[in-house]
Protein backbone atom coordinates (compact mmCIF):
# COMPACT_ATOMS: atom_id res chain seq x y z
CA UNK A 1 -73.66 10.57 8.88
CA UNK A 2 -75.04 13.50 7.10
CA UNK A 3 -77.44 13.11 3.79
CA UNK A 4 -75.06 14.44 1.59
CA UNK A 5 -73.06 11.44 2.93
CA UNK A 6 -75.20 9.36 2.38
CA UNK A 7 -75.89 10.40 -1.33
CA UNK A 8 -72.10 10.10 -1.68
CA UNK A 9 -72.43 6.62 -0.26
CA UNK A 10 -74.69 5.52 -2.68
CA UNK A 11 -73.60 7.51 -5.48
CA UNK A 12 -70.43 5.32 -4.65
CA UNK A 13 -72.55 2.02 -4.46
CA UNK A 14 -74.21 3.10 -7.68
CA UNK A 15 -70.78 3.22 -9.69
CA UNK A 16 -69.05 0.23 -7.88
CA UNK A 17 -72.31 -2.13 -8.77
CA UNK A 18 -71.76 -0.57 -12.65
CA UNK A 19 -68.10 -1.40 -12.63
CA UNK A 20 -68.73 -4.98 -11.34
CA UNK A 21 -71.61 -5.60 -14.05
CA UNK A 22 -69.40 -3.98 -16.69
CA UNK A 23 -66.76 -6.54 -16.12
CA UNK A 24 -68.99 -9.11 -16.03
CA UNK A 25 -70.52 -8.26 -19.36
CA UNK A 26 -67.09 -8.07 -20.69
CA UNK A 27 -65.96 -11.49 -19.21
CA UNK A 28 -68.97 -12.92 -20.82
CA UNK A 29 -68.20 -11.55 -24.44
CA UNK A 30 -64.02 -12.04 -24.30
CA UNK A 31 -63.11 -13.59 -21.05
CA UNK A 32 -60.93 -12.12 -18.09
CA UNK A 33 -57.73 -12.43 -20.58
CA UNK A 34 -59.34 -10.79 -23.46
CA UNK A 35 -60.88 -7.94 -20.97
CA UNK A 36 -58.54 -4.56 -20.58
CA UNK A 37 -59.42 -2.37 -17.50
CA UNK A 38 -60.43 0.25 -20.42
CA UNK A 39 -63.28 -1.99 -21.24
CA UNK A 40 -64.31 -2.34 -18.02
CA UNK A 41 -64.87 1.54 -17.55
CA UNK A 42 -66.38 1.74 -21.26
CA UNK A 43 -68.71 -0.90 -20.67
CA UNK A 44 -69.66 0.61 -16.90
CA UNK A 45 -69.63 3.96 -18.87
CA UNK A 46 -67.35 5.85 -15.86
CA UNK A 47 -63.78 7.05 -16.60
CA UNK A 48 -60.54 4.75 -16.57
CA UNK A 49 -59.74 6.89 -13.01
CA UNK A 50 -62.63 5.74 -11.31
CA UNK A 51 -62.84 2.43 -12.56
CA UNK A 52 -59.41 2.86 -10.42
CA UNK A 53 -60.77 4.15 -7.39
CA UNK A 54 -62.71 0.90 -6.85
CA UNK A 55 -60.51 -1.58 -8.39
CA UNK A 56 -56.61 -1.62 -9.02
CA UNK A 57 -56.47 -5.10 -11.14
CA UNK A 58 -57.99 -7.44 -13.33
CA UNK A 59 -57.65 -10.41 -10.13
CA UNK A 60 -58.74 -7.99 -8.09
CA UNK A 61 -61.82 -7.10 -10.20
CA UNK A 62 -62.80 -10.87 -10.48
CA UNK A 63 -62.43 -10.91 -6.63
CA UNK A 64 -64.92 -7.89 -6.53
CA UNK A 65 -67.49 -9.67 -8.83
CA UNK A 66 -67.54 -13.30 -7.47
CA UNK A 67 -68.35 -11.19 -3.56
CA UNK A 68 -70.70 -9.23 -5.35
CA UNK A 69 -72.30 -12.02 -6.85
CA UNK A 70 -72.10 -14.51 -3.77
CA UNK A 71 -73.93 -11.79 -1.96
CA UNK A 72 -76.72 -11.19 -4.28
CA UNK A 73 -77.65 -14.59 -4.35
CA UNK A 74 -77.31 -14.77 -0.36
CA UNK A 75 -79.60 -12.20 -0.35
CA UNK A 76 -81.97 -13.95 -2.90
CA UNK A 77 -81.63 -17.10 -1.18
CA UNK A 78 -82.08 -16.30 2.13
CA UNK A 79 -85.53 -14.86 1.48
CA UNK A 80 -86.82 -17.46 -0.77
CA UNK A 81 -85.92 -20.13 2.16
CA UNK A 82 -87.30 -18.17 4.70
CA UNK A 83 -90.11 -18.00 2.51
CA UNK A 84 -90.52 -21.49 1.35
CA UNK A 85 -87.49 -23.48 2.56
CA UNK A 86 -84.28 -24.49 1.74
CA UNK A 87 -85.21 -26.74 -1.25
CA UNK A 88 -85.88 -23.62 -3.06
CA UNK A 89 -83.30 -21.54 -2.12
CA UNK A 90 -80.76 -24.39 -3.16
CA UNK A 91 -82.89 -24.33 -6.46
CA UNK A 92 -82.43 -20.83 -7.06
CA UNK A 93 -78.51 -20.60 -6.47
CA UNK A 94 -77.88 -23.92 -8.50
CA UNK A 95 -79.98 -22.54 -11.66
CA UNK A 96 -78.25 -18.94 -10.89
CA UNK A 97 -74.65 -20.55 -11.18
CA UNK A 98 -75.51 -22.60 -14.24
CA UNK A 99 -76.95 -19.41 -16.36
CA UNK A 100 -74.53 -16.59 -14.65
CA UNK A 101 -73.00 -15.71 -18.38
CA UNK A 102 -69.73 -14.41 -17.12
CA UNK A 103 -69.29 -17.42 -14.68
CA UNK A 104 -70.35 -20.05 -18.44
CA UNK A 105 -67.97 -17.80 -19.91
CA UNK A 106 -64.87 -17.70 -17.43
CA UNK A 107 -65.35 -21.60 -16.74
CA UNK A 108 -65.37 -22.75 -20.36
CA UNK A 109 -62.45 -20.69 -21.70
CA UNK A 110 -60.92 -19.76 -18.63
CA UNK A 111 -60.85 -22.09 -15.59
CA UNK A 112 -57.52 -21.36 -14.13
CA UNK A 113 -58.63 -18.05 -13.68
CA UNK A 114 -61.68 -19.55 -11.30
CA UNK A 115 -59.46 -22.04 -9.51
CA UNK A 116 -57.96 -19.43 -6.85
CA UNK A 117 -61.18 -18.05 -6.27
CA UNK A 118 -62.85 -22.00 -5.60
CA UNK A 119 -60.16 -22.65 -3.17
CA UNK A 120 -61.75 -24.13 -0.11
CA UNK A 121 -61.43 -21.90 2.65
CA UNK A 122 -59.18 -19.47 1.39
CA UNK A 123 -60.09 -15.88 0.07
CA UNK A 124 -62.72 -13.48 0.08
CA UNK A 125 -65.24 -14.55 -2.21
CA UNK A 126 -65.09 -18.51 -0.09
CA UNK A 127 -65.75 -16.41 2.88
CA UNK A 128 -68.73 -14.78 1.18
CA UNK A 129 -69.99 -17.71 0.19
CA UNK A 130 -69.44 -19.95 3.46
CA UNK A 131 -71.36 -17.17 5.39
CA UNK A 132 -73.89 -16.57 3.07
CA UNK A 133 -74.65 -20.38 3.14
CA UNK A 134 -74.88 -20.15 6.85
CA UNK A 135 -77.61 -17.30 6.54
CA UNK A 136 -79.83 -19.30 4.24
CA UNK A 137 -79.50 -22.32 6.38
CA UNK A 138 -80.89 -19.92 9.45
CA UNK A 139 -83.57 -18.29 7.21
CA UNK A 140 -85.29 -22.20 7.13
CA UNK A 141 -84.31 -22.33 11.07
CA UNK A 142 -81.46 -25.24 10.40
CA UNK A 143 -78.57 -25.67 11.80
CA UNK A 144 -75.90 -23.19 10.56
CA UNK A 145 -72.78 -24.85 11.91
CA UNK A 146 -69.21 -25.74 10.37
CA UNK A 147 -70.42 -29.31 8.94
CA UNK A 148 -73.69 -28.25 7.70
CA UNK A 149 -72.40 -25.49 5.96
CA UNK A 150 -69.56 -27.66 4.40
CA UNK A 151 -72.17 -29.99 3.53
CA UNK A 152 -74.54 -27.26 1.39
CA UNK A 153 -71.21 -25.79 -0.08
CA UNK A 154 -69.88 -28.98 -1.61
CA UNK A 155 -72.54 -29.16 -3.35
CA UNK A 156 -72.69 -25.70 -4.71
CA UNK A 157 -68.80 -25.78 -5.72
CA UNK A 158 -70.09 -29.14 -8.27
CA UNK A 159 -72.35 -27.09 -9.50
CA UNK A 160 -69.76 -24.44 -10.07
CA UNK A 161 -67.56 -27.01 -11.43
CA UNK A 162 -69.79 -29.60 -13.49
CA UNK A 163 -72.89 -27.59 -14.40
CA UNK A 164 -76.14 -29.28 -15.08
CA UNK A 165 -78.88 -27.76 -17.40
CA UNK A 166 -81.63 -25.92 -15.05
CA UNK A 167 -83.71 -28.39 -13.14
CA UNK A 168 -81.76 -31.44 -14.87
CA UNK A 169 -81.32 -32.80 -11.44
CA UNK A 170 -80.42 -29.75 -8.92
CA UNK A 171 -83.93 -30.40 -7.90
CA UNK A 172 -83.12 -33.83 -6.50
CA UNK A 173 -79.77 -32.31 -4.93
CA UNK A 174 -81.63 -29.65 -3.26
CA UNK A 175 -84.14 -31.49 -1.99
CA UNK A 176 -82.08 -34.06 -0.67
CA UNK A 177 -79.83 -31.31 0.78
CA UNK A 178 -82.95 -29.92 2.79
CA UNK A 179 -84.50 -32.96 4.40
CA UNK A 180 -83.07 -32.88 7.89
CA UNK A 181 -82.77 -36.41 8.04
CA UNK A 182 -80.69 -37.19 5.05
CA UNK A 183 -78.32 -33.74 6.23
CA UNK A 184 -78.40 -35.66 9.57
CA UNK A 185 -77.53 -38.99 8.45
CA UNK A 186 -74.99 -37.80 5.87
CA UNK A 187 -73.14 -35.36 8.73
CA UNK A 188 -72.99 -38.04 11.34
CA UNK A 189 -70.79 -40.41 8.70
């Protein structure tokens, strides 16, 4: 590709990751119901038209945001349990989910509009998340299989679903979650 591709590339990266935060500041303030795509494009300060080229609907938006999201915190995650282990990564994506604003926002006023997107196995943003749960287990050198991944995931959906304050007890669930032998045990039932 040529460098003035690539400047378009990330010129294009550059808008997309203000459209997504733009929504999410909006779904945070008024909620996915209250938000109008014209918000979105104020808040990401771009024009309703290319708000459009990256995003045709309010679903589809959400869609955009919970991938974008998923993947940040892969990306987080997988270098904090690289760096030291899968107890903290767990840590990390537990206290992200409980203080993500738009997610508080969407799942106290709003939490049809999260059930589609939760749906086990089904959709874009579960097969974000189910992949990005199998790169964190490999960045602590466990086993990134089916089960194990199922395993890590339950747990993150509960504390998608039935928050806990910061360190109330997602310490105890990650740590439990990371000692081979309990994962072991539990995955052999």
């Amino acid at each position: 590709m040529t460098s003035s591709g690539s400047r378009r590339d990330a010129g294009f990266d550059r808008t997309q990751t203000a459209v997504l935060e733009g929504a999410a500041r909006c779904f945070a303030r008024v909620g996915v119901r209250g938000t109008t795509m014209q918000d979105v494009a104020h808040e990401a300060g771009v024009a309703k038209g290319t708000l459009y080229n990256h995003v045709r609907t309010k679903p589809d938006l959400l869609r955009a945001l919970v991938v974008h999201r998923v993947r940040s915190m892969t990306r987080a995650a997988c270098e904090l349990s690289a760096q030291e282990g899968l107890g903290a990564a767990l840590r990390l994506v537990c206290e992200q989910l409980v203080t993500d604003q738009a997610l508080v926002a969407v799942r106290e006023r709003e939490p049809e509009q999260l059930l589609p997107l939760l749906a086990p196995w089904s959709g874009a943003g579960w097969d974000e998340a189910r992949a990005g749960c199998a790169a964190v287990l490999s960045a602590d050198h466990r086993s990134s299989g089916e089960d194990a991944v199922g395993v890590v995931l339950r747990q993150v959906l509960q504390a998608v679903l039935w928050p806990r304050e910061p360190g109330e007890d997602t310490d105890v669930v990650a740590e439990v979650l990371a000692r081979r032998d309990v994962a072991a045990g539990y995955l052999a039932q």
